[in-house]
N, C-alpha and C. Protein backbone atom coordinates (compact mmCIF):
# COMPACT_ATOMS: atom_id res chain seq x y z
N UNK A 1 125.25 9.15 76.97
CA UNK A 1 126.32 10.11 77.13
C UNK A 1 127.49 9.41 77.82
N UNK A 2 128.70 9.75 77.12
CA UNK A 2 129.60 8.64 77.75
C UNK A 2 130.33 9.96 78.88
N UNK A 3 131.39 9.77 79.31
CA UNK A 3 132.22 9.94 80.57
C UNK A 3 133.18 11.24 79.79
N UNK A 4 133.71 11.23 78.98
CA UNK A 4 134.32 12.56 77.87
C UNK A 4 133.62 13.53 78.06
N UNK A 5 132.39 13.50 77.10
CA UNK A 5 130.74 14.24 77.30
C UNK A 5 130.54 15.14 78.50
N UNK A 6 130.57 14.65 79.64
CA UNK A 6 129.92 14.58 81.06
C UNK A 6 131.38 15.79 81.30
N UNK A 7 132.07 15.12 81.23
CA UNK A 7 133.72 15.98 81.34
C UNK A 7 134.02 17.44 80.72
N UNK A 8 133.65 17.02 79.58
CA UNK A 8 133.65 18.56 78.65
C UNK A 8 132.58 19.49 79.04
N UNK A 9 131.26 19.25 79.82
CA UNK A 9 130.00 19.88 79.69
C UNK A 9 130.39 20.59 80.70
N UNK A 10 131.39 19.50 82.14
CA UNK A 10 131.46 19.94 83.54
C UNK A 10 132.60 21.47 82.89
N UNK A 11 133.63 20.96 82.29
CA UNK A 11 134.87 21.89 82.53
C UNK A 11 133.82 23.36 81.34
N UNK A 12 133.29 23.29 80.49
CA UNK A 12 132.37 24.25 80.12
C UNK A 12 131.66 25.28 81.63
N UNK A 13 130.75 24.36 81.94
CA UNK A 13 130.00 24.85 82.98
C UNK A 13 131.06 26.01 84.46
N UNK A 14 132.17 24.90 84.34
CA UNK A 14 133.31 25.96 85.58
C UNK A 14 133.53 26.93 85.30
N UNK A 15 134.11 26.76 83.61
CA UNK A 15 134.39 27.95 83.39
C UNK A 15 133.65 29.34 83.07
N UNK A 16 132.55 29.28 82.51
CA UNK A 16 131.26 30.13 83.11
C UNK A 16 130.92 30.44 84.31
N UNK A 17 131.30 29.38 85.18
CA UNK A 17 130.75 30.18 86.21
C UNK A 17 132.12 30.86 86.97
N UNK A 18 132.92 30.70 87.16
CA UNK A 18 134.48 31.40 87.39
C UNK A 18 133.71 32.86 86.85
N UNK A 19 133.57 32.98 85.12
CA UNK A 19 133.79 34.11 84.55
C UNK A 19 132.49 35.02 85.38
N UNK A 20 131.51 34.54 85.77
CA UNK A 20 130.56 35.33 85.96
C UNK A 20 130.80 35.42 87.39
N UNK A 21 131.37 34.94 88.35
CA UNK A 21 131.69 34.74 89.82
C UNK A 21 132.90 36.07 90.21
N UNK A 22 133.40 36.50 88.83
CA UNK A 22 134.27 37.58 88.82
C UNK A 22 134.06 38.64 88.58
N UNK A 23 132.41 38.70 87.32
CA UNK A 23 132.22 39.86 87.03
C UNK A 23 131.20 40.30 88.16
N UNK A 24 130.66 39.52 88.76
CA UNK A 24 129.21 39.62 89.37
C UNK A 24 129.66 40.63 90.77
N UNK A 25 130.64 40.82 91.26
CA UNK A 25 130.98 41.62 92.70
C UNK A 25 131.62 43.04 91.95
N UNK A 26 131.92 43.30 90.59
CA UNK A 26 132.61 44.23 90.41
C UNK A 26 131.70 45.60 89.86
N UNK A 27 132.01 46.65 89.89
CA UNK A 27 131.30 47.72 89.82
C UNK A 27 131.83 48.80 88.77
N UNK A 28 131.31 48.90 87.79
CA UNK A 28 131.94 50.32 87.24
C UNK A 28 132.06 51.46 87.80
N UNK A 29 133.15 52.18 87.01
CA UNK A 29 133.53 53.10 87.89
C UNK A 29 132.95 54.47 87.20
N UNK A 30 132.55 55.17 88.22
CA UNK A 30 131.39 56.93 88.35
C UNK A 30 132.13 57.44 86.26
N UNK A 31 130.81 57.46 85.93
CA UNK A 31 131.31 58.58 84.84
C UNK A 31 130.04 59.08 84.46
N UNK A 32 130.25 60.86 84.63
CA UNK A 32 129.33 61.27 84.99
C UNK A 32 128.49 61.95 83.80
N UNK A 33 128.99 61.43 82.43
CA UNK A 33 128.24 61.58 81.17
C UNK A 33 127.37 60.28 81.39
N UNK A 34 127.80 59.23 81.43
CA UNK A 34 126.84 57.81 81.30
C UNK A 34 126.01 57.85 82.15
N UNK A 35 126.25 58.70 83.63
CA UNK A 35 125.46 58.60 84.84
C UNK A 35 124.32 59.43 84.74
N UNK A 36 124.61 60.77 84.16
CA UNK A 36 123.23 61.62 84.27
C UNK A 36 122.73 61.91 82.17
N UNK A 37 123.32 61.23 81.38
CA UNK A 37 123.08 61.55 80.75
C UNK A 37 123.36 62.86 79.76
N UNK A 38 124.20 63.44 80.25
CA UNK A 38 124.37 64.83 79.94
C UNK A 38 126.05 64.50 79.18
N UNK A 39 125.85 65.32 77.49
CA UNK A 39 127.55 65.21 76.31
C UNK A 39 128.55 66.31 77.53
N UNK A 40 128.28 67.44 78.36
CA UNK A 40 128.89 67.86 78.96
C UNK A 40 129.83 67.00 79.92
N UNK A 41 131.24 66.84 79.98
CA UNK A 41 132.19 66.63 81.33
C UNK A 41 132.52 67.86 81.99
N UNK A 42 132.68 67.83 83.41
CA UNK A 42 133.24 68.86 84.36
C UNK A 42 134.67 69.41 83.71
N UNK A 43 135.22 68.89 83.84
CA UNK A 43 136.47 68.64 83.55
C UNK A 43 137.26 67.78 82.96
N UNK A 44 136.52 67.66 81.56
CA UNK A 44 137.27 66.50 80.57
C UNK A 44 138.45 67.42 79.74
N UNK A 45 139.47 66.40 79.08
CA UNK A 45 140.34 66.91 78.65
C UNK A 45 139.97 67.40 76.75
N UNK A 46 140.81 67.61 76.58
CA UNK A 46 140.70 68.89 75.36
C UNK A 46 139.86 68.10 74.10
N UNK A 47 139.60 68.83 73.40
CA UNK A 47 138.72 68.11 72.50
C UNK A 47 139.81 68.13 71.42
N UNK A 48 139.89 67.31 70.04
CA UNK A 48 140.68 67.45 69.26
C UNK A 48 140.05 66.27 67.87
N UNK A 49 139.98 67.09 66.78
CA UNK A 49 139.61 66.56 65.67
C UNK A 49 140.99 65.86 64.53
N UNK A 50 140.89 64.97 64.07
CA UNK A 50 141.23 64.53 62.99
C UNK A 50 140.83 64.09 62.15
N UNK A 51 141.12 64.77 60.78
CA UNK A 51 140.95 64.98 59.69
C UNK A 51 142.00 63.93 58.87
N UNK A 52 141.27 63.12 58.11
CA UNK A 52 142.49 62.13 57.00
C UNK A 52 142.04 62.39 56.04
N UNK A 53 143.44 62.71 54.89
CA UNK A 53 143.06 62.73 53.22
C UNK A 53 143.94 61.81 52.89
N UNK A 54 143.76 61.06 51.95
CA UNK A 54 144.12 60.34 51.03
C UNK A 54 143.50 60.30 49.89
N UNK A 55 144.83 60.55 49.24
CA UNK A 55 144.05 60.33 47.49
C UNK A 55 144.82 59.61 46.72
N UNK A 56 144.28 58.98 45.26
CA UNK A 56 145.51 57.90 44.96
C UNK A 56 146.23 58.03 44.04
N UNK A 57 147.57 57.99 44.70
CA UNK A 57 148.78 58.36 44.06
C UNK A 57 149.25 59.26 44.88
N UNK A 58 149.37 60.02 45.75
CA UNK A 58 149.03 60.76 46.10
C UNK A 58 149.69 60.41 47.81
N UNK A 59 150.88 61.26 48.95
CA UNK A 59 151.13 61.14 50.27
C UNK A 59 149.53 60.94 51.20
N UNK A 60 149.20 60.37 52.00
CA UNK A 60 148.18 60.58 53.09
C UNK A 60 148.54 61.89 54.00
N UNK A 61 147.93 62.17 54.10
CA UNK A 61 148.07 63.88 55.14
C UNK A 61 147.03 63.23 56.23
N UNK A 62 147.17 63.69 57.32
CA UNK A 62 146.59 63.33 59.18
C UNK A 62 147.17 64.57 59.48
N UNK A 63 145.87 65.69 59.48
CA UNK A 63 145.99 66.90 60.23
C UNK A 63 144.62 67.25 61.48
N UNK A 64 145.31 67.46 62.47
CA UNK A 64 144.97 67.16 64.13
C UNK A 64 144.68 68.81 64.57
N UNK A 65 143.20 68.97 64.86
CA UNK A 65 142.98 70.67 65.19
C UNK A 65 142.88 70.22 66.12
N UNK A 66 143.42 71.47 67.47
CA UNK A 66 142.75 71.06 68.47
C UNK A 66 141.99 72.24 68.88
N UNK A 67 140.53 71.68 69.68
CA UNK A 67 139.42 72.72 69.32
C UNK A 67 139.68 73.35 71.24
């Protein structure tokens, strides 16, 4: 293994560990569907469906209910 080799493996290796030295102290933040499991939020915002048609030849229509 020459001296290049040894060089590229080191600047590989830093940069892994940088990336994981950054993620490793950080914490996601409370969400309380992922936390207990439950499709219910307290207070999530509005629900809202969209619907796309396209046909060919034909304008695209994007009509937005909100439920």
């Amino acid at each position: 293994m020459d001296w290049q080799t040894i060089a590229a493996l080191a600047v590989v290796a830093g940069t892994a560990g940088v990336f994981l030295a950054r993620a490793w102290p950080r914490r996601r933040k409370f969400s309380f569907e992922r936390e207990t499991h439950c499709g219910c939020g307290s207070a999530g915002p509005a629900r809202n469906s969209v619907v796309f048609h396209a046909r060919k030849g034909q304008r695209a229509q994007v009509i937005v209910k909100v439920k």
